[in-house]
Every structure is written in structure tokens, then in C-alpha cells.
N, C-alpha and C. Protein backbone atom coordinates (compact mmCIF):
# COMPACT_ATOMS: atom_id res chain seq x y z
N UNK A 1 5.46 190.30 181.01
CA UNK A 1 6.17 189.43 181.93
C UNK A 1 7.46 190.13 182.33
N UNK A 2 7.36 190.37 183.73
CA UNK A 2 9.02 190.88 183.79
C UNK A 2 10.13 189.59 184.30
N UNK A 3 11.44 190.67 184.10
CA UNK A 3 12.47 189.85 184.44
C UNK A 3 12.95 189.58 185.83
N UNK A 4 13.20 188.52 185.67
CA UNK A 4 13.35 188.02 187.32
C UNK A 4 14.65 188.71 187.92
N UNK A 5 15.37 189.30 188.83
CA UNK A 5 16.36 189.23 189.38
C UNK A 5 17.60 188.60 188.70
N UNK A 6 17.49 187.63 188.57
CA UNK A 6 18.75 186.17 188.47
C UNK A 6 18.76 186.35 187.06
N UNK A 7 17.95 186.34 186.21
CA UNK A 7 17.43 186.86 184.51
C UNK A 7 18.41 187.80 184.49
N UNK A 8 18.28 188.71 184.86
CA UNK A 8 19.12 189.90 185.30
C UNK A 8 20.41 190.04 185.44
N UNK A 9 21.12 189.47 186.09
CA UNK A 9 22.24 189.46 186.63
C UNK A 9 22.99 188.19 185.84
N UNK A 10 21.91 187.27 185.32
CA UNK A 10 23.09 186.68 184.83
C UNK A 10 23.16 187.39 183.12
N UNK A 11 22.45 188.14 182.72
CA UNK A 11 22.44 189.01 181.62
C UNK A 11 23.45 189.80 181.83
N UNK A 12 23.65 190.95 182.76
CA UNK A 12 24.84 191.09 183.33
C UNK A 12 25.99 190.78 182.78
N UNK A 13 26.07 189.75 183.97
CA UNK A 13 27.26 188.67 183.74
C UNK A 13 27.92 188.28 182.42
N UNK A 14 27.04 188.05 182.01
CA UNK A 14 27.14 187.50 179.84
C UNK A 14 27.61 189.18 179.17
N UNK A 15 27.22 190.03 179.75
CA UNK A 15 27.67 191.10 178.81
C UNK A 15 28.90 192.09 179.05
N UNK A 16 29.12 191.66 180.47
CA UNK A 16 30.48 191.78 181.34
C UNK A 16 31.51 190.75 180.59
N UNK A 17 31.39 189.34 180.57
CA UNK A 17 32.37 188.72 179.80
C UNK A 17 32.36 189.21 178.55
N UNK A 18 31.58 189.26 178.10
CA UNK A 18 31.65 189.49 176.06
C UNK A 18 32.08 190.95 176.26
N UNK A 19 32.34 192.20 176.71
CA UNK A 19 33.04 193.68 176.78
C UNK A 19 34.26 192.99 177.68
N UNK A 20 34.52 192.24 178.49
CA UNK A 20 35.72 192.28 178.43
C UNK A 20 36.47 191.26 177.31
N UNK A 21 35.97 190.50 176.73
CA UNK A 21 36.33 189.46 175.49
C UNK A 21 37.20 190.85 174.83
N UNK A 22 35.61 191.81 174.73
CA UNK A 22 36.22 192.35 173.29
C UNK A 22 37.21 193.43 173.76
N UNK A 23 38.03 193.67 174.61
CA UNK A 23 38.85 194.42 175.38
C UNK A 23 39.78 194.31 175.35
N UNK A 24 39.92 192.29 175.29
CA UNK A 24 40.99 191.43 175.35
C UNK A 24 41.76 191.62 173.88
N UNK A 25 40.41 191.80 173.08
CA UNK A 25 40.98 191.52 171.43
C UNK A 25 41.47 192.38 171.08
N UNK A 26 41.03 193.84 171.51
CA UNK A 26 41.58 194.70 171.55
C UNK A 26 43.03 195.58 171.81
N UNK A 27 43.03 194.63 173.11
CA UNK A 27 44.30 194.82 173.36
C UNK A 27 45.48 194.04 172.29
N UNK A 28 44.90 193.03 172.68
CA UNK A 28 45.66 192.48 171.35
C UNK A 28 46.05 192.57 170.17
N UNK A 29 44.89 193.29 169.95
CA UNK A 29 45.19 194.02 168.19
C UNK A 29 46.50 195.36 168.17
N UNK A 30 45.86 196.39 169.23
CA UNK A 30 46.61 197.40 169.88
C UNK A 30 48.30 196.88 170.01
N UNK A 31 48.22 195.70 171.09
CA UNK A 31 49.90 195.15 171.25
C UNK A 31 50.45 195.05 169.81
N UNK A 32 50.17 194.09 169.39
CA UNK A 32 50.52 193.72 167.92
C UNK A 32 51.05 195.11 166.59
N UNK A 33 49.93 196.02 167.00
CA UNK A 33 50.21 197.42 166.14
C UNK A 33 51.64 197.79 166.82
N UNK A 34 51.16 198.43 168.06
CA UNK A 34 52.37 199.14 169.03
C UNK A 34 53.12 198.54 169.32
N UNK A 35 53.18 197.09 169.77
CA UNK A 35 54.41 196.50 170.77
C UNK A 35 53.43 196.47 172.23
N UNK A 36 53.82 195.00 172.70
CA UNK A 36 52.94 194.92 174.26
C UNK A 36 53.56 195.77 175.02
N UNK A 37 54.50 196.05 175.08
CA UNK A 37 55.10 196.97 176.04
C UNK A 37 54.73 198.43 176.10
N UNK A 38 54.28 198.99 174.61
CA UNK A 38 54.01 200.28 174.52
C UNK A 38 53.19 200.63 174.19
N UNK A 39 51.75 199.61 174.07
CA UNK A 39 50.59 200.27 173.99
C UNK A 39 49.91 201.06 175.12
N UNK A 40 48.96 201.69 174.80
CA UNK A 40 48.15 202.67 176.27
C UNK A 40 47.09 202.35 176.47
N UNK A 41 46.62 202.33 177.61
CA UNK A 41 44.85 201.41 177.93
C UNK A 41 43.80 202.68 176.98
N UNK A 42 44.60 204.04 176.67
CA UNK A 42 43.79 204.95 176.14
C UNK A 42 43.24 204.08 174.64
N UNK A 43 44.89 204.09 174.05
CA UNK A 43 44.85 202.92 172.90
C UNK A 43 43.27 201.72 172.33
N UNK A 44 43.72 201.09 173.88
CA UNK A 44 42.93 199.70 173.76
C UNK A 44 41.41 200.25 173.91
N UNK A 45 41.29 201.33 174.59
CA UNK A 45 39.92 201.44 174.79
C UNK A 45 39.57 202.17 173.53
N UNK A 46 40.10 202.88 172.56
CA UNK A 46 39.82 203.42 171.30
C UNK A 46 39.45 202.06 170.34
N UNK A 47 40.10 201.48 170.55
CA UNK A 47 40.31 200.77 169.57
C UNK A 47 39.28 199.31 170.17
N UNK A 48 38.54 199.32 170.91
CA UNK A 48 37.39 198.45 171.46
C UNK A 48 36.09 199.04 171.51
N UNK A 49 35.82 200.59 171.47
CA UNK A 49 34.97 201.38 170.95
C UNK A 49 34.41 201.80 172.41
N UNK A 50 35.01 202.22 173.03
CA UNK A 50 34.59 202.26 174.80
C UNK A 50 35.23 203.67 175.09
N UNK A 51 34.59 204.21 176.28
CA UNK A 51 35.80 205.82 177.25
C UNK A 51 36.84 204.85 177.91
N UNK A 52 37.92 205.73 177.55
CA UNK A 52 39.07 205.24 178.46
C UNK A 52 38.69 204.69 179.88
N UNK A 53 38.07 205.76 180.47
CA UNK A 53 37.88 204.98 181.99
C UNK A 53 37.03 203.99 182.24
N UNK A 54 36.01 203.44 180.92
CA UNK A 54 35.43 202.84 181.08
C UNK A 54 36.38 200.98 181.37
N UNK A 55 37.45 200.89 180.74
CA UNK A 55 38.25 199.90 180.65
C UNK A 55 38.79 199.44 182.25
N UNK A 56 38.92 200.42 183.12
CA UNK A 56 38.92 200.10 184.79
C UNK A 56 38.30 199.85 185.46
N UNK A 57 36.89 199.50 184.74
CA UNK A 57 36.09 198.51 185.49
C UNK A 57 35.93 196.96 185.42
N UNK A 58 37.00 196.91 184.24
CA UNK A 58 37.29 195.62 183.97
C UNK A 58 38.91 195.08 184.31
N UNK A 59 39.99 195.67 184.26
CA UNK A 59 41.51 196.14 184.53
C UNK A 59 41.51 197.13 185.23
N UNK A 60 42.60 197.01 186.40
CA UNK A 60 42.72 197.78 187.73
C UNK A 60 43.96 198.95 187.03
N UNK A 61 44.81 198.49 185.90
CA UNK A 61 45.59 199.47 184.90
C UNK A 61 46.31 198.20 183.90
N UNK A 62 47.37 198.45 183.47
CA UNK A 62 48.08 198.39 182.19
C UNK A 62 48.54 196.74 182.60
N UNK A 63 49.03 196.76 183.89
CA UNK A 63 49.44 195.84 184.06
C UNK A 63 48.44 194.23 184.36
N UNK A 64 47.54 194.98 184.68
CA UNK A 64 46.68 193.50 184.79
C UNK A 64 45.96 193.21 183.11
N UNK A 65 45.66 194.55 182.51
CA UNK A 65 45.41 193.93 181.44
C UNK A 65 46.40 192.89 180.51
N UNK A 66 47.78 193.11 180.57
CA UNK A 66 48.70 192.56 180.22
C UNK A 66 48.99 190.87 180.99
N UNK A 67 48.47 191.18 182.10
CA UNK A 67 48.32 189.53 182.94
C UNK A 67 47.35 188.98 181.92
N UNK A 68 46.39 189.40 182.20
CA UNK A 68 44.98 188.97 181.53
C UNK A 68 45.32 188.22 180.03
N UNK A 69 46.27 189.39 179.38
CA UNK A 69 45.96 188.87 177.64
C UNK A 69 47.58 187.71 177.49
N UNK A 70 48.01 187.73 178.62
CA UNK A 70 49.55 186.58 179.01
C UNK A 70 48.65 185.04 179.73
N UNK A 71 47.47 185.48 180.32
CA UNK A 71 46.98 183.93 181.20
C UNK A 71 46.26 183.23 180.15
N UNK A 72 45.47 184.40 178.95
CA UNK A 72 44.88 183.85 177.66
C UNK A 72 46.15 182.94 176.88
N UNK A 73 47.52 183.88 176.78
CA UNK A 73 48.43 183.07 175.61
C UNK A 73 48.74 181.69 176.35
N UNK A 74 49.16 181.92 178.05
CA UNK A 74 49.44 180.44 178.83
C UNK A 74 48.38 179.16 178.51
N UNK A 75 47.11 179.68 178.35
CA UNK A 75 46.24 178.44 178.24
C UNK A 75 46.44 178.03 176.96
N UNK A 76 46.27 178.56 175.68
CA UNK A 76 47.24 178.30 174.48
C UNK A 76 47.86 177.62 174.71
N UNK A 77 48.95 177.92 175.23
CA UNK A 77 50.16 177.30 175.08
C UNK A 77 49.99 175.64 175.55
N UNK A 78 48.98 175.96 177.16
CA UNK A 78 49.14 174.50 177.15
C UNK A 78 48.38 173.35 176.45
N UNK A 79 47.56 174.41 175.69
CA UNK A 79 46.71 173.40 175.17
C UNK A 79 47.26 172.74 173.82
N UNK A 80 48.56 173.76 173.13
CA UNK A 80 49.25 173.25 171.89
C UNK A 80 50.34 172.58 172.63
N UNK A 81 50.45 172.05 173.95
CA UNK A 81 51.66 171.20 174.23
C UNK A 81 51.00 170.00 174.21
N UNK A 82 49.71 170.26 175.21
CA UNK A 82 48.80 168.77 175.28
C UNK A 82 48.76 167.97 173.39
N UNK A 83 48.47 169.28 172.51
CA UNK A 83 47.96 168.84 171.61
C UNK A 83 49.04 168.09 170.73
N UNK A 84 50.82 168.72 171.25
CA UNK A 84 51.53 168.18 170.08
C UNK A 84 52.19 166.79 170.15
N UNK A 85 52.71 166.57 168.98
CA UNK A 85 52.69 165.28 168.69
C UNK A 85 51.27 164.05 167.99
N UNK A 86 50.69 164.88 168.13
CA UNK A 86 49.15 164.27 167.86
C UNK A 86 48.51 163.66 169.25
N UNK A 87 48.44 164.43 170.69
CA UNK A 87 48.35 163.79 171.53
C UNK A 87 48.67 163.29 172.12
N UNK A 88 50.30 162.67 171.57
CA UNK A 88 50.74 161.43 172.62
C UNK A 88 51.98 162.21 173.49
N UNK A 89 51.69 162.19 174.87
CA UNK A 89 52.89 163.09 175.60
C UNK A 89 54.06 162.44 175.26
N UNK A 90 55.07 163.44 174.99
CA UNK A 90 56.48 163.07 174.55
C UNK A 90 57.19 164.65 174.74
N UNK A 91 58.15 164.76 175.92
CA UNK A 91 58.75 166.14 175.87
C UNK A 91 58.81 166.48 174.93
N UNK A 92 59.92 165.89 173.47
CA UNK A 92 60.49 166.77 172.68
C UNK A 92 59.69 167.26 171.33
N UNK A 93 58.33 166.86 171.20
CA UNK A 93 57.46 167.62 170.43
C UNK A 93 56.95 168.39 171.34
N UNK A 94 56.88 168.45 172.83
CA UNK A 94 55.61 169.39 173.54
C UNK A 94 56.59 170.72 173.53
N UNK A 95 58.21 170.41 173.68
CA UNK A 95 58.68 171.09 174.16
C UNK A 95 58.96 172.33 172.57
N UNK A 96 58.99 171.26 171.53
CA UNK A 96 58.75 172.29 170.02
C UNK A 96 57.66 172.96 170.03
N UNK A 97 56.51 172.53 170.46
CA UNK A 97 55.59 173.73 170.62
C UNK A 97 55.79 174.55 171.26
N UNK A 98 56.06 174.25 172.31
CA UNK A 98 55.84 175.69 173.92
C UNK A 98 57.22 176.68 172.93
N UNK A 99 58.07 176.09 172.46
CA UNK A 99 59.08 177.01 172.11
C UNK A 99 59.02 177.72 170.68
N UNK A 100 57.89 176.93 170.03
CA UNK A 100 57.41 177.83 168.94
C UNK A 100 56.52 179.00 168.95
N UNK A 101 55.70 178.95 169.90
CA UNK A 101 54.83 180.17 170.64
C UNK A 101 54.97 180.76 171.31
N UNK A 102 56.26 180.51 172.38
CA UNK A 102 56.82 181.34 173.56
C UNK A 102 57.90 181.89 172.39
N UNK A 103 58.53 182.13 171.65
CA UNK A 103 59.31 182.69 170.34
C UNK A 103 58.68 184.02 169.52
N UNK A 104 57.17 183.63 169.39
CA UNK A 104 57.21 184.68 168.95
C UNK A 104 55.59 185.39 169.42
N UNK A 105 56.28 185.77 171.19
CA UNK A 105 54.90 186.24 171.77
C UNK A 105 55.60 186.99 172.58
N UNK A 106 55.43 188.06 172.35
CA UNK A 106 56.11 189.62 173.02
C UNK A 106 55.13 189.86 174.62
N UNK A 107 53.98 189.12 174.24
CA UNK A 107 53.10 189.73 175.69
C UNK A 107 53.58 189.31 176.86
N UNK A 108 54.56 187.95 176.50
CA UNK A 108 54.78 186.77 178.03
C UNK A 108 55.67 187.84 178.65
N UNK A 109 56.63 188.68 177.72
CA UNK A 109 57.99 189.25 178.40
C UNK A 109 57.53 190.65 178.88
N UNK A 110 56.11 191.35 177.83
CA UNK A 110 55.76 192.52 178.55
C UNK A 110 55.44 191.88 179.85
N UNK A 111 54.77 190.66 180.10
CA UNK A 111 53.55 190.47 181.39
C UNK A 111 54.46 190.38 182.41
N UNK A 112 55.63 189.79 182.09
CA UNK A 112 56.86 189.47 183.06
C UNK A 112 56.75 190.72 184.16
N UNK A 113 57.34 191.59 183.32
CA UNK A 113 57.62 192.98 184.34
C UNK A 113 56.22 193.11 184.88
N UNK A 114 55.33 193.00 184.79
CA UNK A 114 53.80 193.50 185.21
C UNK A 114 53.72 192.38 186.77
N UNK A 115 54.45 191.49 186.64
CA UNK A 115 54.24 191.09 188.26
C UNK A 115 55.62 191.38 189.22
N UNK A 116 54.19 191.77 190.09
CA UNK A 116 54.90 192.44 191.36
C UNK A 116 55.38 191.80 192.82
N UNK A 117 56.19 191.02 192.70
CA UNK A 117 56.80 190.29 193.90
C UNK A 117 56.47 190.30 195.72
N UNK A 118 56.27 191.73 195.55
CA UNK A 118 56.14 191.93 196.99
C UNK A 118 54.76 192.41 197.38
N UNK A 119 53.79 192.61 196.60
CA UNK A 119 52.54 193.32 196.62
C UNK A 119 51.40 192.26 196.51
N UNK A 120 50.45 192.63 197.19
CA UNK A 120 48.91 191.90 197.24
C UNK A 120 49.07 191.11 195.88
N UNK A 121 48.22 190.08 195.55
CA UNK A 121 48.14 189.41 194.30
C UNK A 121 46.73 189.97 193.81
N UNK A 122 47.07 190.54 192.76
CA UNK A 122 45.16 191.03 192.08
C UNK A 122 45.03 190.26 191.38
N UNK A 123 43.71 189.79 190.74
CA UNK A 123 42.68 188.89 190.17
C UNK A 123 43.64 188.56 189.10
N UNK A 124 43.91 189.30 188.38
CA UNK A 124 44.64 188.70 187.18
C UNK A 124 45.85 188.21 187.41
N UNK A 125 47.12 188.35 188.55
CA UNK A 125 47.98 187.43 188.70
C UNK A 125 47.80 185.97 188.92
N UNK A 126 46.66 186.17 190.04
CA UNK A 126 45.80 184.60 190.35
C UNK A 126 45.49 183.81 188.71
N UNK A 127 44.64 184.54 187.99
CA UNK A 127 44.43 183.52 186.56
C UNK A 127 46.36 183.52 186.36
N UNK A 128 46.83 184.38 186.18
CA UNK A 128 48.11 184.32 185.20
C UNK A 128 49.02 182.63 186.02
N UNK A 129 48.79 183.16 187.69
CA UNK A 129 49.38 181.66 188.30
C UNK A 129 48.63 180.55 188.01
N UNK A 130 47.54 180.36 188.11
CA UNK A 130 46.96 179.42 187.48
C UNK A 130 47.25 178.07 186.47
N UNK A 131 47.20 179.58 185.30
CA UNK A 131 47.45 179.05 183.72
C UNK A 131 49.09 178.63 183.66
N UNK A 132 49.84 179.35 184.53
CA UNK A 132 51.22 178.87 184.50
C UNK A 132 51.14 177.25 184.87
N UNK A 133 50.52 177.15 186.34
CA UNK A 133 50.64 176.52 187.11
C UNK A 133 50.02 174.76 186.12
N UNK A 134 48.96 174.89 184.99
CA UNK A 134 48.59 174.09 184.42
C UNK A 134 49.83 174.30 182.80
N UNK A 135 50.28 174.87 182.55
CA UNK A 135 51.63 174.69 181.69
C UNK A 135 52.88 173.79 182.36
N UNK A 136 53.08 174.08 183.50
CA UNK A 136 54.25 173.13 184.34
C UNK A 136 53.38 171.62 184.45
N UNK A 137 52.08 171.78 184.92
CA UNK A 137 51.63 170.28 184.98
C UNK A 137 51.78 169.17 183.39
N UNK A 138 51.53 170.47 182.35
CA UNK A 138 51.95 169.69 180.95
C UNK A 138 53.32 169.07 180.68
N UNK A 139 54.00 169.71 181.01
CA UNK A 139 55.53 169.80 180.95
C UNK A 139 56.33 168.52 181.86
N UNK A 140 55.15 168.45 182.93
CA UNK A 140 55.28 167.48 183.70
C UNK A 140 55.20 166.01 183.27
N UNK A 141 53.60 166.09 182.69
CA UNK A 141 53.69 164.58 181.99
C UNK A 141 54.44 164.43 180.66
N UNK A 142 54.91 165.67 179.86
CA UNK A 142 55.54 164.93 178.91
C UNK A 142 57.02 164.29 179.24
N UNK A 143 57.38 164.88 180.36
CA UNK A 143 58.70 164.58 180.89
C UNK A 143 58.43 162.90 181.58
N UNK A 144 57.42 162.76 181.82
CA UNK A 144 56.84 161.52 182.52
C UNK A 144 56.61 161.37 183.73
N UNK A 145 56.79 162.36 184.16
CA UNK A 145 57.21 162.75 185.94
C UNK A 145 55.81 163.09 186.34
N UNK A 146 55.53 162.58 187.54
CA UNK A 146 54.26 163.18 188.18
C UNK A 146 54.42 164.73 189.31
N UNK A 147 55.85 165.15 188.99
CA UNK A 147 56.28 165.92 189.65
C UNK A 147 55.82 166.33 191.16
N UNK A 148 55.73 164.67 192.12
CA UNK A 148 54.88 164.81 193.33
C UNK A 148 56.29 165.04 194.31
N UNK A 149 57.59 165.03 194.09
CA UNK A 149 58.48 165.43 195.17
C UNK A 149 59.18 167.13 194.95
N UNK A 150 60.12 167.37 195.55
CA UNK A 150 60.50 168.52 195.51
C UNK A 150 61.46 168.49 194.54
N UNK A 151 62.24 167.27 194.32
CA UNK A 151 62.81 167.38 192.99
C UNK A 151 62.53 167.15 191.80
N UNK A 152 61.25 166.42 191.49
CA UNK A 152 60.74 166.40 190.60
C UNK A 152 59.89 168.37 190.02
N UNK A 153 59.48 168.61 191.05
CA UNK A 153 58.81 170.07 190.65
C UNK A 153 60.11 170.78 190.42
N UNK A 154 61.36 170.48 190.54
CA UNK A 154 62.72 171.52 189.99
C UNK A 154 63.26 171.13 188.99
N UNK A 155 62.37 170.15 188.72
CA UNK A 155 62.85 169.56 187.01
C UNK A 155 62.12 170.29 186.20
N UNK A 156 60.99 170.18 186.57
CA UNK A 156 59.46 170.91 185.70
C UNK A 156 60.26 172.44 185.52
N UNK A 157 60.43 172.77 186.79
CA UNK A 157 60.56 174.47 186.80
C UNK A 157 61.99 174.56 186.01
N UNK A 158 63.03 173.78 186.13
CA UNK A 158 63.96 173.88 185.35
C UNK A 158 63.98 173.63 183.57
N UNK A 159 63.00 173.15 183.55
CA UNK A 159 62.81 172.70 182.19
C UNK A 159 61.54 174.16 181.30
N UNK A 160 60.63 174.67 182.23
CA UNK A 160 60.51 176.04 181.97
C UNK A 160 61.24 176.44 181.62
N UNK A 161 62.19 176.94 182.69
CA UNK A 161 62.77 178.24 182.44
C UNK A 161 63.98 177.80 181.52
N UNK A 162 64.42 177.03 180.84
CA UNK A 162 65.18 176.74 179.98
C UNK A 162 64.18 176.95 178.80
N UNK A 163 63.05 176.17 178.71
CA UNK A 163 62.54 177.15 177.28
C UNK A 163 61.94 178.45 177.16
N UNK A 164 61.94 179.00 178.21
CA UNK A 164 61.80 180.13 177.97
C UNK A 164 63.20 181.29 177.92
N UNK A 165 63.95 180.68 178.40
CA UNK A 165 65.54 181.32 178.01
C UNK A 165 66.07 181.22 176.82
N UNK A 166 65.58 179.76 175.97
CA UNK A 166 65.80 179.50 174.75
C UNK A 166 64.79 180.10 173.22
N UNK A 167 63.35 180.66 174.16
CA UNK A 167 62.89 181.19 173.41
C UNK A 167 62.91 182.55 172.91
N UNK A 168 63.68 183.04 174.05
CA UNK A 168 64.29 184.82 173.87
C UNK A 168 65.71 184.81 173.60
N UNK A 169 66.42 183.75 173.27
CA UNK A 169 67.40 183.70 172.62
C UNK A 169 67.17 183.42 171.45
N UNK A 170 66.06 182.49 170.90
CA UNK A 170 65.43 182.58 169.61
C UNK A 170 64.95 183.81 168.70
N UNK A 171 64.11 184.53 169.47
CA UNK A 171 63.12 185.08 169.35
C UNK A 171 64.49 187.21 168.84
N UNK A 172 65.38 187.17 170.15
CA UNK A 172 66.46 187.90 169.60
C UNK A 172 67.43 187.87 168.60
N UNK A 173 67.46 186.24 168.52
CA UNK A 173 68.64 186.01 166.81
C UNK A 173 69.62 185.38 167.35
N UNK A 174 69.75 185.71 169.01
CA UNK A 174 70.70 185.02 169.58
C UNK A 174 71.20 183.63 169.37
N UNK A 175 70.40 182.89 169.62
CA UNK A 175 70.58 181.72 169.00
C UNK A 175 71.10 181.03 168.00
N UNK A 176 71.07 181.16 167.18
CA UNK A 176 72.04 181.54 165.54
C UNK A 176 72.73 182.36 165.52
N UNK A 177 73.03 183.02 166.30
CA UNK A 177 74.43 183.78 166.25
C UNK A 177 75.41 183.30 167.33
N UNK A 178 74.86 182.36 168.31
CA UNK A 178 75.50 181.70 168.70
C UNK A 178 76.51 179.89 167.86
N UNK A 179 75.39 179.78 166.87
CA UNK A 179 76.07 178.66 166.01
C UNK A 179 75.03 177.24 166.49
N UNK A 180 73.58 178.14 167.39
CA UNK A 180 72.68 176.49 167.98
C UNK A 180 70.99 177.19 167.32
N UNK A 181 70.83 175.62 166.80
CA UNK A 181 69.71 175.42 165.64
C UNK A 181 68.30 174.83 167.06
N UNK A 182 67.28 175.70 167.22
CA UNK A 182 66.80 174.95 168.21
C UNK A 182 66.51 173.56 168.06
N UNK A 183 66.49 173.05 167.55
CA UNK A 183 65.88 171.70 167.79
C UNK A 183 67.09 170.99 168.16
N UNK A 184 68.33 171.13 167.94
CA UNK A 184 69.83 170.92 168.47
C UNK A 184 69.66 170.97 170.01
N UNK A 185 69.31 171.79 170.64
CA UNK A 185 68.71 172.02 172.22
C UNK A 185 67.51 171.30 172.65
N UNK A 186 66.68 171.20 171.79
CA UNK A 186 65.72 170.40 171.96
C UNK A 186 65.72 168.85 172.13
N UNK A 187 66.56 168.66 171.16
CA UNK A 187 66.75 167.09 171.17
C UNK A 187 67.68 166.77 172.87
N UNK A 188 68.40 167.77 173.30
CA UNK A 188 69.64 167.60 174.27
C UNK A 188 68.63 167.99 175.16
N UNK A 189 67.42 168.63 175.53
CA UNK A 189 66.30 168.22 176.66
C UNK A 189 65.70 167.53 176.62
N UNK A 190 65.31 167.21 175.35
CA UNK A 190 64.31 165.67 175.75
C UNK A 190 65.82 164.08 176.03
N UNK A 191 67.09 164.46 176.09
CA UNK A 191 67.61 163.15 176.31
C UNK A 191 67.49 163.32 177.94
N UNK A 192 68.29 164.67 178.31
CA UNK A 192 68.19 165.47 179.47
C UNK A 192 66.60 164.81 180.35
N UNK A 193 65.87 165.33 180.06
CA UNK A 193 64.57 165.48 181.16
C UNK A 193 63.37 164.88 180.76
N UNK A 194 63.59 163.98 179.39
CA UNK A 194 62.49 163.10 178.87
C UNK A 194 62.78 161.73 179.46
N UNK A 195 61.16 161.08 179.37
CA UNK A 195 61.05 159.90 180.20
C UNK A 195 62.21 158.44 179.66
């Protein structure tokens, strides 16, 4: 009996995701050894059991793989905001999570530099906007806001980028060497921007 076409391709397909899965893990393992910033796709592809060039048929270079293994930590993230508290939206537990994992995840700040402002958007910025784009919607309901006006979405985005300013002030020491305990900040956003 042969295989049909579609048999085919979606076999393919299944073995295209699972080599890039294991690419992903790879990299990850690689970041973690080296630092996200200073690993080499030579690295990741050693260490996933593949030829270097074989890894650019899955990543266009360094930088999308770094989108890629940053849109994986974003869905994380939102899924431990949805999850904290035991479920029930409330900023100032969602906002202890996002700031316990954005603290100590080096890939968000490598991935940072990896987008390019003025240039075409490749495949992996699209997931990376995405997964952002469903982290602000979390952030949204724990704040209580349906964030449907223009000032409501500058609350969301303001309330980002405050934990993520607070998490690289964490994450550097800054924070305690300033004389502020996060949850001291935490409690003063959820009076701030909680429902």
C-alpha cells in the first residue's frame, strides 16, 4: 500500500515541528551554559545533533532563533499569570508571577536587541508579537480593564513596562541596593492599576 501525498506531507510537517522542538531545547540548554546573548547557532546545532547549516532551514540566524525561544518564555509567562493566585484574576499575584519569571530569564533581554524596528517583520517577530500581545491581554484582566480605549491600552503598556523595569532592577541587585523589597512595588501597583 503506498502513501498518499497528504500521508506525506503531513509526516513532514510532524518531523519539521519535533527538529525544530528539539532546536528550541537546544538552544536553550546552549543559552543557559553560555549566556543568551553569547551562544552560536554553531553551538545550538552541536548540541541538537544536526550541521550547522542545517539549523537555517528552520531560523533565518541568531536572532530569530532568540525570538522563537523569547515567544516560547512569553506564552509561559502568560500562562503562569492566568494561573496565579489559583486562577482568580487579581493584578498583584499575576503581577508576582510575571515578575518572578521575567527576573530570572536572560532570553527576554537577549530577544530585546534581536528586534529590528525599521525592517520587514520575519515569522518569528510575528509569534514573538503575538505572545506579547496575549501577555498585555492578561495583564489587562487582572487590572480589570478591558483595555478597549486608548487609555486603557497605556495602562496595560504602562504596567508592562514597569515590570519589566522592575524585573532588571531585580534581576541586577539593583533593587536592594536601592533599599525596595519587590513586593513593596508590587503592592504600590496593584493599589496604582488594580481593579
Amino acid at each position: 500500500m503506498s502513501e498518499t501525498a497528504t500521508t506525506r506531507i503531513e509526516r513532514r510537517s510532524q518531523q519539521r515541528a519535533r527538529s525544530r522542538e528539539v532546536i528550541l531545547q537546544a538552544a536553550r540548554t546552549v543559552a543557559a551554559r553560555d549566556g543568551a546573548r553569547d551562544f552560536s547557532l554553531r553551538s545550538v546545532a552541536a548540541q541538537a545533533g544536526f550541521a550547522p547549516a542545517a539549523l537555517y532551514g528552520y531560523f533565518a540566524n541568531k536572532d530569530d532563533l532568540l525570538l522563537a525561544l523569547a515567544a516560547d518564555d512569553l506564552a509561559a509567562l502568560a500562562r503562569a499569570m492566568r494561573n496565579a493566585g489559583g486562577g482568580r484574576p487579581g493584578l498583584a499575584s499575576t503581577a508576582a508571577a510575571a515578575l518572578e519569571l521575567l527576573r530570572h530569564n536572560e532570553i527576554f533581554a537577549a530577544a530585546q536587541a534581536s528586534l529590528r524596528p525599521q525592517q520587514a517583520t520575519s515569522e518569528a517577530e510575528r509569534l514573538f508579537n503575538g505572545r506579547l500581545i496575549a501577555v498585555l491581554k492578561v495583564l489587562s484582566q487582572a487590572m480589570g480593564s478591558k483595555a478597549d480605549s486608548r487609555d486603557g491600552q497605556c495602562d496595560v503598556v504602562l504596567l508592562a513596562a514597569t515590570l519589566a523595569g522592575l524585573a532588571l532592577l531585580a534581576r541586577s541587585g539593583r533593587l536592594s541596593a536601592l533599599g525596595f523589597a519587590p513586593d513593596e512595588l508590587l503592592n504600590r501597583l496593584d493599589r496604582h492599576f488594580g481593579a
